[in-house]
Protein backbone atom coordinates (compact mmCIF):
# COMPACT_ATOMS: atom_id res chain seq x y z
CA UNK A 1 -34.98 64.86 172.29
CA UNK A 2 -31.77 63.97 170.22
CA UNK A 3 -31.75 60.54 169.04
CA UNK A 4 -29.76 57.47 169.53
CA UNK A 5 -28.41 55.07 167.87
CA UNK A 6 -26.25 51.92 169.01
CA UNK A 7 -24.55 50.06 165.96
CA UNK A 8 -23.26 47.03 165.40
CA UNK A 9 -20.35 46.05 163.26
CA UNK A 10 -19.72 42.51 162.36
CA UNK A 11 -16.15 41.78 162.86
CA UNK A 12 -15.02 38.19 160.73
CA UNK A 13 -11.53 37.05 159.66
CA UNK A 14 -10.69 37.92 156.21
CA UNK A 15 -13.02 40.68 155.85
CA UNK A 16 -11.92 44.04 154.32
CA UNK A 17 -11.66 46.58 156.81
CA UNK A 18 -12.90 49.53 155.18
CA UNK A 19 -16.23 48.33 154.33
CA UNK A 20 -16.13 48.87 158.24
CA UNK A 21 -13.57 51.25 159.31
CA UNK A 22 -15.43 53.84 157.10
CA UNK A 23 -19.17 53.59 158.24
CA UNK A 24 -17.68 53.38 161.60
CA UNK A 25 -15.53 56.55 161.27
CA UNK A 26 -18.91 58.49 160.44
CA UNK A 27 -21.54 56.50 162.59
CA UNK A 28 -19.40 56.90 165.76
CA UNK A 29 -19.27 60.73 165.45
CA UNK A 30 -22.85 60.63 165.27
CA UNK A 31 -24.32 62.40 168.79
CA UNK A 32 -24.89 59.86 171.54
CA UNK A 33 -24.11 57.08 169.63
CA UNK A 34 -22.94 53.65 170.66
CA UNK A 35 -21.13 51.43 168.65
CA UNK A 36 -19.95 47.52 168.97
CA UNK A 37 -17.81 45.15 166.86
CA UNK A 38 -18.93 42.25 167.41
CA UNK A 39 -17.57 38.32 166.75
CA UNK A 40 -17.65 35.27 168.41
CA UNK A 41 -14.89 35.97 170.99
CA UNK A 42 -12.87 38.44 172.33
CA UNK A 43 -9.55 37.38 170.10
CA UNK A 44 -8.23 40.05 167.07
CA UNK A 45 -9.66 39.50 164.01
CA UNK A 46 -7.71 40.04 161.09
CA UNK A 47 -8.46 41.55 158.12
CA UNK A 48 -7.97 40.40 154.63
CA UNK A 49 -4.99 42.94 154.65
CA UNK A 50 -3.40 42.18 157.96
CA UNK A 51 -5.33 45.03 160.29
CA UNK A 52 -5.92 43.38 163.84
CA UNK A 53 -9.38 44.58 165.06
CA UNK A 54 -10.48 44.16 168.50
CA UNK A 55 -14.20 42.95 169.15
CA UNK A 56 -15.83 44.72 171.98
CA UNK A 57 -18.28 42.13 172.28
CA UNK A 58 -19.54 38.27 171.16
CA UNK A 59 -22.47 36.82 169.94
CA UNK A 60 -23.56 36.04 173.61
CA UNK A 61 -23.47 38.93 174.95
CA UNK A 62 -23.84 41.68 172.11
CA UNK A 63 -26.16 44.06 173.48
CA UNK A 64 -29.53 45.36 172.20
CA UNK A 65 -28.88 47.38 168.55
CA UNK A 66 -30.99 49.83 166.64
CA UNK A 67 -28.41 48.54 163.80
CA UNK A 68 -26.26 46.18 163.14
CA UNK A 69 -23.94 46.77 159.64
CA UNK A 70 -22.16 43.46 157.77
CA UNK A 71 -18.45 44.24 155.77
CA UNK A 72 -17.72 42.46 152.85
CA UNK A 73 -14.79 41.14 152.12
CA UNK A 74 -12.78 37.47 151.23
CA UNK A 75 -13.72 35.99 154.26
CA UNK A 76 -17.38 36.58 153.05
CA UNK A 77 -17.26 33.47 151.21
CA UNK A 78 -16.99 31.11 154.20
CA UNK A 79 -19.51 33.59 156.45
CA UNK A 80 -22.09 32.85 153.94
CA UNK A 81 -22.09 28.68 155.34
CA UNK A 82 -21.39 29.84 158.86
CA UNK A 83 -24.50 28.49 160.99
CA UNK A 84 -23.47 30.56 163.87
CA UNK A 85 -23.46 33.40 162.31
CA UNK A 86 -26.45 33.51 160.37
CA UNK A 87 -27.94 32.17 163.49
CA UNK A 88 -27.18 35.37 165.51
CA UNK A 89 -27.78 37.81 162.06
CA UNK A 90 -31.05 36.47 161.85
CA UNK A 91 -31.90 36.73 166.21
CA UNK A 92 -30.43 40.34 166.22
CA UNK A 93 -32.39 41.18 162.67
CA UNK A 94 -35.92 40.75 164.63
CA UNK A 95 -35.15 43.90 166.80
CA UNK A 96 -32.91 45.90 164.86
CA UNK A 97 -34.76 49.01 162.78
CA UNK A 98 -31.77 48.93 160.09
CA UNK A 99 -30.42 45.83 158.91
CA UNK A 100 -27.66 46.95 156.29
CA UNK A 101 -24.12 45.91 155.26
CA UNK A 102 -20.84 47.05 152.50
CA UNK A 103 -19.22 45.89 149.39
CA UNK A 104 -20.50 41.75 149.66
CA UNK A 105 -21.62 41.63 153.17
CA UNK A 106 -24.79 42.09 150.82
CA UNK A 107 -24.31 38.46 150.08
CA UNK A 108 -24.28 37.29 154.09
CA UNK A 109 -27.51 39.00 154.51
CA UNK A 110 -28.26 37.43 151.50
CA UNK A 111 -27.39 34.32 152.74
CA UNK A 112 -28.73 34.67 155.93
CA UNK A 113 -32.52 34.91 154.18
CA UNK A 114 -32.63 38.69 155.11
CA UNK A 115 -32.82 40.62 151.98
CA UNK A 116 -35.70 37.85 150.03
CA UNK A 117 -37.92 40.80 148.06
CA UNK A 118 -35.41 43.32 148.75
CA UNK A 119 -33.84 46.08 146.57
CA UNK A 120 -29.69 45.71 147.58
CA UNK A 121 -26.65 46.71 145.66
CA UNK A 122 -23.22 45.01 146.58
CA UNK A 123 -19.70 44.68 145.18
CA UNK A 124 -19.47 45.57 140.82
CA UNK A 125 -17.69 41.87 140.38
CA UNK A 126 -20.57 39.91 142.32
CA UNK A 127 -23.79 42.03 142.38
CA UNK A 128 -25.36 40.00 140.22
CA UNK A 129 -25.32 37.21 142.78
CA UNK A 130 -27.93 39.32 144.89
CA UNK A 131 -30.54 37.61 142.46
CA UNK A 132 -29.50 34.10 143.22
CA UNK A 133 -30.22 35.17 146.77
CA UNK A 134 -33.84 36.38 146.30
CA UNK A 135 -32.98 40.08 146.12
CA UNK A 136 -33.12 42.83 143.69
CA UNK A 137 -29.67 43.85 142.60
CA UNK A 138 -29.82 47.68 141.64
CA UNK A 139 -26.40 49.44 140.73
CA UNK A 140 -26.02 52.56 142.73
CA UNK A 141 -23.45 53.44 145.73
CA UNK A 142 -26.66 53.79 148.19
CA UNK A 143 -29.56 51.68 148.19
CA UNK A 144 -32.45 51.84 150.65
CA UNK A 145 -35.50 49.51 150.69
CA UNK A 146 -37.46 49.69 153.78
CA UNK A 147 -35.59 49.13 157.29
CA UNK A 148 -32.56 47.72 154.64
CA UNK A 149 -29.83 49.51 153.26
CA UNK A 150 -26.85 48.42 151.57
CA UNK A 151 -23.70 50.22 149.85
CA UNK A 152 -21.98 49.26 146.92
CA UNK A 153 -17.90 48.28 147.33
CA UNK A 154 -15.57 49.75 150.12
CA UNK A 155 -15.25 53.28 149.99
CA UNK A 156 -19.05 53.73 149.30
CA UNK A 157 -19.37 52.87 152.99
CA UNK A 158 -18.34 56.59 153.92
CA UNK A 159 -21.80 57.44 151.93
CA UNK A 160 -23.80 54.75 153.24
CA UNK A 161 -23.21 55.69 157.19
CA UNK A 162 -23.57 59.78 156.23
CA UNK A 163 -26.90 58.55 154.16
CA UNK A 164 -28.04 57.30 157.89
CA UNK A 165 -27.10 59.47 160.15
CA UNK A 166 -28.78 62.10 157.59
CA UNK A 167 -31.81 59.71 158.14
CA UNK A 168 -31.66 59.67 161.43
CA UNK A 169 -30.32 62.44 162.90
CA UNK A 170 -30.93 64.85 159.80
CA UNK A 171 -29.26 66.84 157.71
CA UNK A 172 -27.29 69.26 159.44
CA UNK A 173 -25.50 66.83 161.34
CA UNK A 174 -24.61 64.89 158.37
CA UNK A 175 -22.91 67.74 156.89
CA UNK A 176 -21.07 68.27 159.83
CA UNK A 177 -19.81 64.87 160.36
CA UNK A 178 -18.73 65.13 156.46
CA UNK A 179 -16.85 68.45 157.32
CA UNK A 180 -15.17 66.52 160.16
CA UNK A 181 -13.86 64.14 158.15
CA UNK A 182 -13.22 66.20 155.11
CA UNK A 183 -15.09 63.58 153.13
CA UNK A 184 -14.16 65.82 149.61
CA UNK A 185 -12.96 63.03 147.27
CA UNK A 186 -11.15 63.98 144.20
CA UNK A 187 -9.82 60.39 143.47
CA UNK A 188 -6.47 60.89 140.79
CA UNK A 189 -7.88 58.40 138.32
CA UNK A 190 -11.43 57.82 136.45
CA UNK A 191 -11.77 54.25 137.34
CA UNK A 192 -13.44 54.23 140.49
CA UNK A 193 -16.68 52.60 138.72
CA UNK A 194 -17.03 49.81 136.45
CA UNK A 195 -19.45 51.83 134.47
CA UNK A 196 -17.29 54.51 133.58
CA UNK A 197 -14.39 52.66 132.19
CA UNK A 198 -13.27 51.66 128.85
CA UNK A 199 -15.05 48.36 128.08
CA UNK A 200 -11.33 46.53 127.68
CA UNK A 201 -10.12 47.84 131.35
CA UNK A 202 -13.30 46.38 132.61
CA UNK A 203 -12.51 43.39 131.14
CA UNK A 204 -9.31 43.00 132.25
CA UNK A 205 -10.59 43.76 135.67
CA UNK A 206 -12.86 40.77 135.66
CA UNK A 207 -10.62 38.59 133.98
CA UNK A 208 -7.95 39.70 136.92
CA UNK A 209 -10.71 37.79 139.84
CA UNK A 210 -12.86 35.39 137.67
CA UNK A 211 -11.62 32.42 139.65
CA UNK A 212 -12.22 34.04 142.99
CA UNK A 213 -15.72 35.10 142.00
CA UNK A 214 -16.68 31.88 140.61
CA UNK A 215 -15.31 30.64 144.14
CA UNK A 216 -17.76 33.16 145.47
CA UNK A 217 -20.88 32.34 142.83
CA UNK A 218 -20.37 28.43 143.99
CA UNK A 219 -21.02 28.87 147.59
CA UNK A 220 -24.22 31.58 146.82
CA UNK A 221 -25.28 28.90 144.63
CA UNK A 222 -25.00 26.25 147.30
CA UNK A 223 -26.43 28.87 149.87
CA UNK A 224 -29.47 29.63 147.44
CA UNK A 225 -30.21 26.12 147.11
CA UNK A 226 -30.58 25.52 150.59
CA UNK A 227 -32.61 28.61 151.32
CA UNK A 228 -35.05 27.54 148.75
């Protein structure tokens, strides 16, 4: 029989819409797949960039999931203290068989206790903040530890969703749903990882966010503390 596979996104202002719009793009192609973005009403959410997104369904009444996916984004920061949402991460987490997220909606699960013992990657400027939160940062675009799986910053959502549908569906439909989308990147520029460029361009990169991060570090401090 052909497997199934209901996903949920987690729609929150201030997030960055790829880290959803990308995973989505490949997930939803996947054969008899459902999927639902999900908030705590029925109002737009908008993005960290402007996009209006429409939820499909709340907290309340979110239906069962096989997975349910986190974005990252600005809007992160304040998810991480949200009880409401933690609460329903956590309920929907105990039925789930993949619990995963993009970018720094690492940190959320993070936040929400769900990644304690776990190998997760995240977002170059803050995946060092995994630690704080009881996980294992490792530095690659994919990461899969068990029933979790995370991808590194934005675009490396694309990967994450074919990396599951190849896990789930195999293979062959992977590569399809790459063909589809003509997922061939040739980006114009060599800067598309912190590893790979020059040490002052890094530099300059962090220097460009430091108060935003440490914005972010405070509150995964404050989070840690009271996970502890």
């Amino acid at each position: 029989m052909q497997p199934s596979l209901s996903v949920g996104f987690l729609l929150y202002p201030n997030m960055t819409q790829l880290d959803l719009t990308g995973p989505y793009e490949v997930l939803a192609r996947a054969p008899g797949a459902t999927t639902h973005l999900i908030w705590k009403t029925l109002a737009p959410v908008v993005s960290d960039q402007g996009l209006a997104i429409l939820p499909t369904t709340t907290f309340a009444d979110c239906p069962p999931l096989d997975m349910v996916c986190v974005p990252g984004g600005p809007g992160q920061i304040a998810l991480m203290e949200d009880q409401e949402t933690l609460a329903f991460l956590n309920s929907v987490a105990k039925n789930v068989k993949l619990i995963t997220s993009v970018c720094t909606g690492s940190l959320v699960l993070g936040a929400a206790g769900l990644l304690k013992g776990y190998r997760a990657t995240s977002h170059w400027s803050s995946i060092d903040q995994l630690a704080v939160l009881g996980a294992e940062p490792v530095e690659e675009r994919v990461v899969w530890d068990r029933n979790r799986v995370t991808g590194a910053g934005v675009t490396s959502g694309i990967d994450f969703a074919l990396a599951v549908v190849a896990e789930v569906y195999g293979r062959d439909i992977a590569e399809n749903i790459q063909l589809q989308i003509e997922y061939d990147p040739k980006p114009p520029f060599e800067t598309g990882s912190i590893r790979q460029v020059p040490s002052d361009f890094a530099e300059k990169a962090r220097n460009s966010i430091a108060e935003f991060i440490e914005a972010r570090r405070a509150v995964t401090r404050r989070v840690a503390d009271q996970l502890r």
